[in-house]
Protein backbone atom coordinates (compact mmCIF):
# COMPACT_ATOMS: atom_id res chain seq x y z
CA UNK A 1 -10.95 118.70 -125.40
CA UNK A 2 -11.08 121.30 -128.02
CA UNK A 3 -7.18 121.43 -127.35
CA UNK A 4 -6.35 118.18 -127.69
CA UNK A 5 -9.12 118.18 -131.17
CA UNK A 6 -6.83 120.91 -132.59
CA UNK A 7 -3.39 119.23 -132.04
CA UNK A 8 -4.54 116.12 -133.49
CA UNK A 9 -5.79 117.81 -137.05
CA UNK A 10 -1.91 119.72 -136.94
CA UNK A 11 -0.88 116.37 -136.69
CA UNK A 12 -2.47 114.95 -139.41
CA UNK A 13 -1.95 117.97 -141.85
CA UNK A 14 1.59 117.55 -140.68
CA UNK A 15 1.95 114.10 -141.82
CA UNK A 16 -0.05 114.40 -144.98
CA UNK A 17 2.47 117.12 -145.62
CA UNK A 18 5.09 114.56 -145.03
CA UNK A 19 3.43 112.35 -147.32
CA UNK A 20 3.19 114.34 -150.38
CA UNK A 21 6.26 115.76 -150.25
CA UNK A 22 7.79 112.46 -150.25
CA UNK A 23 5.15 111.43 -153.08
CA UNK A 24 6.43 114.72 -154.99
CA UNK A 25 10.07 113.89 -154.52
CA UNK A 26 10.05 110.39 -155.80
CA UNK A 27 7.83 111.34 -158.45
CA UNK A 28 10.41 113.46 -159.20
CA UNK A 29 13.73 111.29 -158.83
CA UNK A 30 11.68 109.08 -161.10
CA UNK A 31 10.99 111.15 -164.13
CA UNK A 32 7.75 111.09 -164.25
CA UNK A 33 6.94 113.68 -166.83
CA UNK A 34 3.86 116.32 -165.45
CA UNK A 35 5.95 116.78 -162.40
CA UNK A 36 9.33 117.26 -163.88
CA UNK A 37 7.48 120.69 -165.22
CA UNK A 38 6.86 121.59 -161.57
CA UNK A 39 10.11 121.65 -160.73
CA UNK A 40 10.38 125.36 -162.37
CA UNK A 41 8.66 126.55 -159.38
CA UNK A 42 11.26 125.64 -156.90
CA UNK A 43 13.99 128.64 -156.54
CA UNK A 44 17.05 128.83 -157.20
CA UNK A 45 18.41 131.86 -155.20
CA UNK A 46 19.83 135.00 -156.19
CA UNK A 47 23.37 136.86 -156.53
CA UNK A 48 23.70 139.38 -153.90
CA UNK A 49 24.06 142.91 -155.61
CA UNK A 50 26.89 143.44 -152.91
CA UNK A 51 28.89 140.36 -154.10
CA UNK A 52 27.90 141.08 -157.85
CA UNK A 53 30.28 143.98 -157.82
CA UNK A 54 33.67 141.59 -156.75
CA UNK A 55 33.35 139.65 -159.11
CA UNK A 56 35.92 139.72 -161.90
CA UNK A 57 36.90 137.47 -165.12
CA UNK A 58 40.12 137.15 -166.95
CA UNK A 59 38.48 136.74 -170.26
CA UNK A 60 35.05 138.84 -170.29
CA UNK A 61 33.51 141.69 -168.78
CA UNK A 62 30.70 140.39 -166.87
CA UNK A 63 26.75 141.55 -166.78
CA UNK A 64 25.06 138.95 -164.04
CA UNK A 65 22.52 141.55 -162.87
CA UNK A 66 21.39 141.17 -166.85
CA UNK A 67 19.91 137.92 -165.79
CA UNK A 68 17.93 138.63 -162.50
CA UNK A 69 15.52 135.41 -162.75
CA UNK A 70 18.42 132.69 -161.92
CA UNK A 71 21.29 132.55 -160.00
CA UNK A 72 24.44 134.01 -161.53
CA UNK A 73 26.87 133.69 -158.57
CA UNK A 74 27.94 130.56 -156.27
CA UNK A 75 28.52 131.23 -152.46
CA UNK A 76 32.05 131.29 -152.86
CA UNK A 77 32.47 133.76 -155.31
CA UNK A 78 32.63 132.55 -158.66
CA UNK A 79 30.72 133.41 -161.42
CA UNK A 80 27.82 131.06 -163.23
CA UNK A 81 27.49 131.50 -166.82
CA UNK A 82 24.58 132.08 -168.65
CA UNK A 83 23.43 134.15 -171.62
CA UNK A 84 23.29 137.72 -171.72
CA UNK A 85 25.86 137.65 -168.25
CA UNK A 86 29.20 137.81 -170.67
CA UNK A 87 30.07 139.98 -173.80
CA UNK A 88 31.77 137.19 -176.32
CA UNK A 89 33.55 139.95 -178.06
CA UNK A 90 35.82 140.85 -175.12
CA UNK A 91 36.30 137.20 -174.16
CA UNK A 92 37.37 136.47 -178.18
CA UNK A 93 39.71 139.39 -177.76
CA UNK A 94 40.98 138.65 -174.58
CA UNK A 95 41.86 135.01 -175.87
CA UNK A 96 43.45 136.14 -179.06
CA UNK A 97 45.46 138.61 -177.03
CA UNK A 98 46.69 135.58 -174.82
CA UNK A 99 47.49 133.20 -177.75
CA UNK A 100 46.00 130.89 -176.46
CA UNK A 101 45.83 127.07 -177.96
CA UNK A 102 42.46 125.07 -176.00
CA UNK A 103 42.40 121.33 -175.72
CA UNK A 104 39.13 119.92 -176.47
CA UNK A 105 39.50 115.87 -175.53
CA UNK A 106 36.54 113.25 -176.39
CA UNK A 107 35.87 109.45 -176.03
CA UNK A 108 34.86 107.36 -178.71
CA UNK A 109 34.92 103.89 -178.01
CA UNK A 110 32.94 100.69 -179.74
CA UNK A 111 29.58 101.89 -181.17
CA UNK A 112 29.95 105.69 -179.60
CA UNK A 113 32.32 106.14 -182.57
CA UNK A 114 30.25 105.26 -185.42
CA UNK A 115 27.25 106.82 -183.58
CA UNK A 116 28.07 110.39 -182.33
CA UNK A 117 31.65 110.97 -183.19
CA UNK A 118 31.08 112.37 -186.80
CA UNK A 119 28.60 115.13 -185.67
CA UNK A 120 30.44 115.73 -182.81
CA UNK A 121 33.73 116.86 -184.14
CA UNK A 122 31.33 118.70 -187.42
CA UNK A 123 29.40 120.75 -184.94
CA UNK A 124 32.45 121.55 -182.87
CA UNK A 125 34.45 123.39 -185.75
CA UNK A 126 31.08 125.48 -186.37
CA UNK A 127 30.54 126.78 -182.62
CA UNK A 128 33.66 125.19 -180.41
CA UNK A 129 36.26 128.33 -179.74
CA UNK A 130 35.38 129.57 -183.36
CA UNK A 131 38.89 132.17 -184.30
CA UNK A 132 41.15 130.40 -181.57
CA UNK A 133 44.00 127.78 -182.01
CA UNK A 134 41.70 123.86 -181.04
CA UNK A 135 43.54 120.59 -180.66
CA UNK A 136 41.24 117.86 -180.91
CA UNK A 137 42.01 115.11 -178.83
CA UNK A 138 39.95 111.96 -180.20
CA UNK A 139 40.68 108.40 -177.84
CA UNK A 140 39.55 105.75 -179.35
CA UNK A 141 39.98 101.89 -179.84
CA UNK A 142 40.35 102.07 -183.19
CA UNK A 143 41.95 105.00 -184.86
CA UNK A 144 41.82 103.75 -188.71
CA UNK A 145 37.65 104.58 -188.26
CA UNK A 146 37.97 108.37 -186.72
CA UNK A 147 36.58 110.45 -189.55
CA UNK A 148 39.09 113.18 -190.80
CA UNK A 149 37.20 115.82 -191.22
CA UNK A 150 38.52 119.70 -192.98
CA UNK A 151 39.33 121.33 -190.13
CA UNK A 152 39.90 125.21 -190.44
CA UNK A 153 43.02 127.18 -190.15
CA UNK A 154 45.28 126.33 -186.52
CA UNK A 155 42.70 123.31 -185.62
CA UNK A 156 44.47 120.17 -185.25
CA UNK A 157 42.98 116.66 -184.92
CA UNK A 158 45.09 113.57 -182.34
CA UNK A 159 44.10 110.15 -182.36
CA UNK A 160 45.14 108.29 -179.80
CA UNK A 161 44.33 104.58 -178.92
CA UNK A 162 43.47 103.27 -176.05
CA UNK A 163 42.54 99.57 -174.63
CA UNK A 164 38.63 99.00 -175.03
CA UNK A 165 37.59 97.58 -171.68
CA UNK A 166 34.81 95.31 -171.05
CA UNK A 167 32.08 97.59 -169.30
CA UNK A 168 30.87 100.34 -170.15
CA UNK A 169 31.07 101.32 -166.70
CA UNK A 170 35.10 100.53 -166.77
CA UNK A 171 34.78 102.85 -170.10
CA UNK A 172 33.37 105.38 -167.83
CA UNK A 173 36.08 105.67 -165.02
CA UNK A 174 39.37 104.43 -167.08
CA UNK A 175 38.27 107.93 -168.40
CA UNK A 176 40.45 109.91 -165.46
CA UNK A 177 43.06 107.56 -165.87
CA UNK A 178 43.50 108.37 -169.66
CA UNK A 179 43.24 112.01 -169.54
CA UNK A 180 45.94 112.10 -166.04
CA UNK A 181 48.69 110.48 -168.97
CA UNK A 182 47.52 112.52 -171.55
CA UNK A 183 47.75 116.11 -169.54
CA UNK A 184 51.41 114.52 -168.07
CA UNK A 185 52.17 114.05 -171.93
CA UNK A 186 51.90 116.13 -175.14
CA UNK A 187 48.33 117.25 -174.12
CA UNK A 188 49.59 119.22 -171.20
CA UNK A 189 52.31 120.96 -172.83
CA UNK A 190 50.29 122.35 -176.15
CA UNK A 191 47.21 122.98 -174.64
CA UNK A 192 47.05 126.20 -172.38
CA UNK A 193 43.09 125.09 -171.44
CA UNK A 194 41.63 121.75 -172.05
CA UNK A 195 37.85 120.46 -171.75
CA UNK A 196 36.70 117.01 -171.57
CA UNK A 197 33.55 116.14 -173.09
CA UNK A 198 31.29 113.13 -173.79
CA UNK A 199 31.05 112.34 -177.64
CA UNK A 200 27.15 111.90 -177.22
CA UNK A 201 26.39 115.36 -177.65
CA UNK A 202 26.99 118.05 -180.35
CA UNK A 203 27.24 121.54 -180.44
CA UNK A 204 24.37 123.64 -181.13
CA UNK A 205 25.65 127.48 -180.56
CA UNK A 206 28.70 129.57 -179.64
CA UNK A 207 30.86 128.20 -177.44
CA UNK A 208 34.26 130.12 -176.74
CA UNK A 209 36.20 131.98 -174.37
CA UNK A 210 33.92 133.16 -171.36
CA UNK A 211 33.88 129.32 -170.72
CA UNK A 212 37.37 129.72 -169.43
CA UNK A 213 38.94 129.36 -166.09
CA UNK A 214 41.31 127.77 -163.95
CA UNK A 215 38.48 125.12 -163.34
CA UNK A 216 35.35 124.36 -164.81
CA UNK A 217 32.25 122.85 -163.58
CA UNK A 218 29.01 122.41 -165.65
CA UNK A 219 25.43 122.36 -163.66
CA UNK A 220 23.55 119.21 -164.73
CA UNK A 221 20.62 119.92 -166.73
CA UNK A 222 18.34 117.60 -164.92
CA UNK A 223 18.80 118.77 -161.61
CA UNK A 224 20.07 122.41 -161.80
CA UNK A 225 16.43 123.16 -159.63
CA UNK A 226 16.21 120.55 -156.81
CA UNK A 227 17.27 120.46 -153.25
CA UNK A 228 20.37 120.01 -152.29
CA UNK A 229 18.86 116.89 -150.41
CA UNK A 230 17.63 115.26 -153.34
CA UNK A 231 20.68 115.39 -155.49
CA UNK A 232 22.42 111.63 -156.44
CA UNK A 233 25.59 112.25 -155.26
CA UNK A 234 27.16 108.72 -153.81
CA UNK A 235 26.11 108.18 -150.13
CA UNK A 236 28.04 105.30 -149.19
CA UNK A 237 30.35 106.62 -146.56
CA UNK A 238 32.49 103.70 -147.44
CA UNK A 239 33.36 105.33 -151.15
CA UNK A 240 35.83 107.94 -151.30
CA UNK A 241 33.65 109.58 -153.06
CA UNK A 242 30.91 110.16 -150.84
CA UNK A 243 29.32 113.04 -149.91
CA UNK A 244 27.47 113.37 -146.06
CA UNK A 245 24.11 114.94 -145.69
CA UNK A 246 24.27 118.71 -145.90
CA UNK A 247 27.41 118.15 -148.21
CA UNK A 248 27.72 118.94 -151.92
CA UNK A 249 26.75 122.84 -153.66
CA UNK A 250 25.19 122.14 -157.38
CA UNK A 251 25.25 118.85 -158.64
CA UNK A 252 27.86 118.60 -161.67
CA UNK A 253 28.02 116.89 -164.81
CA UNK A 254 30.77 115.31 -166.27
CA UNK A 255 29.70 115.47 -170.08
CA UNK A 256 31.57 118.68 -169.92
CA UNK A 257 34.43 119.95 -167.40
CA UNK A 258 37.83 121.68 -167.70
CA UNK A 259 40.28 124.49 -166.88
CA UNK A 260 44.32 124.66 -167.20
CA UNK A 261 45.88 121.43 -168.42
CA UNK A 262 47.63 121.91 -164.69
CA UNK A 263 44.27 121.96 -162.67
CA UNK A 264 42.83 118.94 -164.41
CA UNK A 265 45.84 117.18 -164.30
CA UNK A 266 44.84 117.60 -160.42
CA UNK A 267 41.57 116.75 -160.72
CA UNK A 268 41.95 113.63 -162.24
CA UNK A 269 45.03 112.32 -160.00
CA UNK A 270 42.50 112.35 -157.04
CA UNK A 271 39.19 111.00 -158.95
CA UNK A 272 41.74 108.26 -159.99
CA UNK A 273 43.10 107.80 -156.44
CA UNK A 274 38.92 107.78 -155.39
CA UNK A 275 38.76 105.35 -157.95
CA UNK A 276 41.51 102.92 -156.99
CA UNK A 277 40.46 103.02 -153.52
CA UNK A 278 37.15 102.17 -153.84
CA UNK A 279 38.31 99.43 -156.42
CA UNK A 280 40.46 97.88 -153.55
CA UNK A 281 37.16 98.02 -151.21
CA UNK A 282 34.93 96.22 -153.67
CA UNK A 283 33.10 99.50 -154.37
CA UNK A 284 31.90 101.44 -157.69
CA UNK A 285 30.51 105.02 -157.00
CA UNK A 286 26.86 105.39 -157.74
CA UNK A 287 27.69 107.01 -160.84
CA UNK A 288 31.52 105.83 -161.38
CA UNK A 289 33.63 109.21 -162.60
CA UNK A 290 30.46 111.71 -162.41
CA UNK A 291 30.35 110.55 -158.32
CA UNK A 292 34.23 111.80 -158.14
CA UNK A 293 33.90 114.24 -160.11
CA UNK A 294 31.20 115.77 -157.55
CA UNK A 295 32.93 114.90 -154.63
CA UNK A 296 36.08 117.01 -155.97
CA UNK A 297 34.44 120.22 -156.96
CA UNK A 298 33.00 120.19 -153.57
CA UNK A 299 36.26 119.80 -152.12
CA UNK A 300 37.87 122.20 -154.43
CA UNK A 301 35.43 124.41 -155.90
CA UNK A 302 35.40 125.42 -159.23
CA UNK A 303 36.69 128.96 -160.51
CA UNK A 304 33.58 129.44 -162.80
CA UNK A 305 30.38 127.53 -163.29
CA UNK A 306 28.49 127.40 -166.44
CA UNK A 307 24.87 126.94 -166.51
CA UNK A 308 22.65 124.45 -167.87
CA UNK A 309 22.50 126.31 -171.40
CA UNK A 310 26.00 125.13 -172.02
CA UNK A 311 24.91 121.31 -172.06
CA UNK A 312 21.27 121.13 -172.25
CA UNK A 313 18.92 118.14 -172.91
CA UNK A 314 16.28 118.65 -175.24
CA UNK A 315 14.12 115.64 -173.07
CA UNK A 316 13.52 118.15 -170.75
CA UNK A 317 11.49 120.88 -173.16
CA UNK A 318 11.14 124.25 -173.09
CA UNK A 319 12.86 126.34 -169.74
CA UNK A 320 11.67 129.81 -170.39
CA UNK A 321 15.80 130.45 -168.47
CA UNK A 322 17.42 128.59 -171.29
CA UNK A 323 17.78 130.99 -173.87
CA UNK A 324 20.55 129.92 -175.97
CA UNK A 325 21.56 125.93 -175.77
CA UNK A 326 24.59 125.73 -176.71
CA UNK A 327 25.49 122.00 -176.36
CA UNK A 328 22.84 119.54 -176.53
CA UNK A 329 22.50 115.80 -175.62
CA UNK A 330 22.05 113.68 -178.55
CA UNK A 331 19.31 110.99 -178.52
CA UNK A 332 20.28 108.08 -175.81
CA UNK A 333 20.36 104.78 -177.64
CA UNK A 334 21.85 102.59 -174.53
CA UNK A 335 20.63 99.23 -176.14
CA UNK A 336 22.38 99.79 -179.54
CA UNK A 337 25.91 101.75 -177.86
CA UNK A 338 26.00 99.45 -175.16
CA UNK A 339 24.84 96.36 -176.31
């Protein structure tokens, strides 16, 4: 009797365990504020000392046991950025050794011109590869409005135009499309690297070359601490760009990605080809490029990743890890951008 008394409180402790977990975890998916501040508590892992010491950078000498409190390391080898892991002075060196001229491309269609553009492209000669040769890559439905802004010495601004499409969903994903001709075109041939970036952001600090790689992935701030279960990558095994349970390493975000103009021009043949074939199925991706994005990096996985300082929402607050932002999200004014 006593037993069967004992088995039946487990069980009930067992599913009240079940319950507020899956209380917690919607509370979470849902933003709701008091518990978003939990979420500190949940670990993120460690580098192992023993891979520490194999890992190498073309552009900086790297310090991740400088940052023992997060993870500085992905399983397969390749480091994640943060401050204090990098010294910028060897990486500014190493670049102007290389000659190097860095692509930095940008959307800014309807309203997103107007809105962000201006402090976009201000804040980016300030912090964005500050010394090095920039090309400025500005697509836009309307070129006549791009600001032209003094631009310092070997910084270059393009315009070029593209078609405005109707959603801004179809905005979204004719994104890889875009960039695919552009990096086939002059793009690829006078840019060595090349990042893509939304235009509702600005810069806020440095920003040079330890970002650099072969490919680049950038942790999204709003879920750089959940479980790999909880994560919104698309699970409709119908989309190409699914992902099954158990699948998928960080989750990425694509306000900011990059690498050689040869590896993107890679990456966005096959989020295009994931695109087109979930077009012909009647499907859109739960978050339309983003959802490619994702699945690609986990099929190919980035050379280095940078942490959540390097695109960092100031919605979130205070993370007593991010020490230096040095991109941050501008306000998100859907009704007037979108409307």
């Amino acid at each position: 009797m006593a037993v069967k008394e004992g088995l039946r409180a487990w069980r009930r402790i067992f599913w009240w365990l079940i319950l507020l977990a899956t209380g917690f975890s919607g509370l979470l998916l849902y933003g709701f504020p008091p518990v978003r501040h939990l979420e500190v508590f949940i670990p993120m892992g460690t580098c192992p000392l023993a891979r520490m010491s194999l890992l190498r950078d073309n552009f900086t000498d790297l310090h991740l046991w400088a940052r023992p409190e997060v993870l500085t390391c992905t399983s397969w080898g390749a480091p994640i950025i943060w401050d204090g892991t990098f010294d910028p002075d060897v990486a500014q060196q190493e670049a102007t050794q290389q000659n190097l001229t860095i692509g930095l491309t940008v959307f800014a269609v309807g309203r997103y011109l107007e809105k962000y553009l201006a402090r976009f492209l201000q804040t980016a000669e300030q912090h964005f590869m500050v010394g090095q040769r920039v090309v400025y890559y500005v697509f836009t439905e309307r070129p006549d409005a791009v600001p032209r802004l003094p631009l310092g010495p070997g910084r270059q601004l393009r315009v070029e135009r593209v078609f405005r499409e109707r959603r801004w969903q179809d905005v979204s994903m004719a994104r890889m499309r875009t960039l695919h001709a552009a990096l086939g075109g002059r793009l690829g041939r006078e840019a060595h690297f090349v990042f893509c970036m939304d235009v509702d952001q600005y810069f806020s600090g440095a920003f040079g070359p330890e970002t650099l790689a072969d490919t680049v992935a950038q942790m999204h701030a709003w879920h750089y601490h959940w479980p790999r279960r909880l994560l919104p990558y698309e699970r409709d095994a119908r989309s190409a760009a699914a992902l099954a349970p158990g699948e998928g390493d960080f989750y990425y975000h694509a306000a900011l990605f990059g690498g050689t103009a040869a590896a993107l021009r890679r990456l966005t043949a096959h989020c295009m080809r994931g695109q087109q074939q979930d077009r012909l199925r009647g499907l859109e991706a739960r978050w339309h490029d983003e959802s490619h994005l994702n699945k690609y990096f986990w099929l190919y996985k980035p050379a280095k990743v940078l942490s959540p300082e390097f695109c960092w929402s100031p919605e979130i607050g205070r993370r007593a890890e991010i020490r230096r932002p040095r991109l941050l999200w501008a306000p998100k004014e859907y009704a007037v951008v979108r409307g």
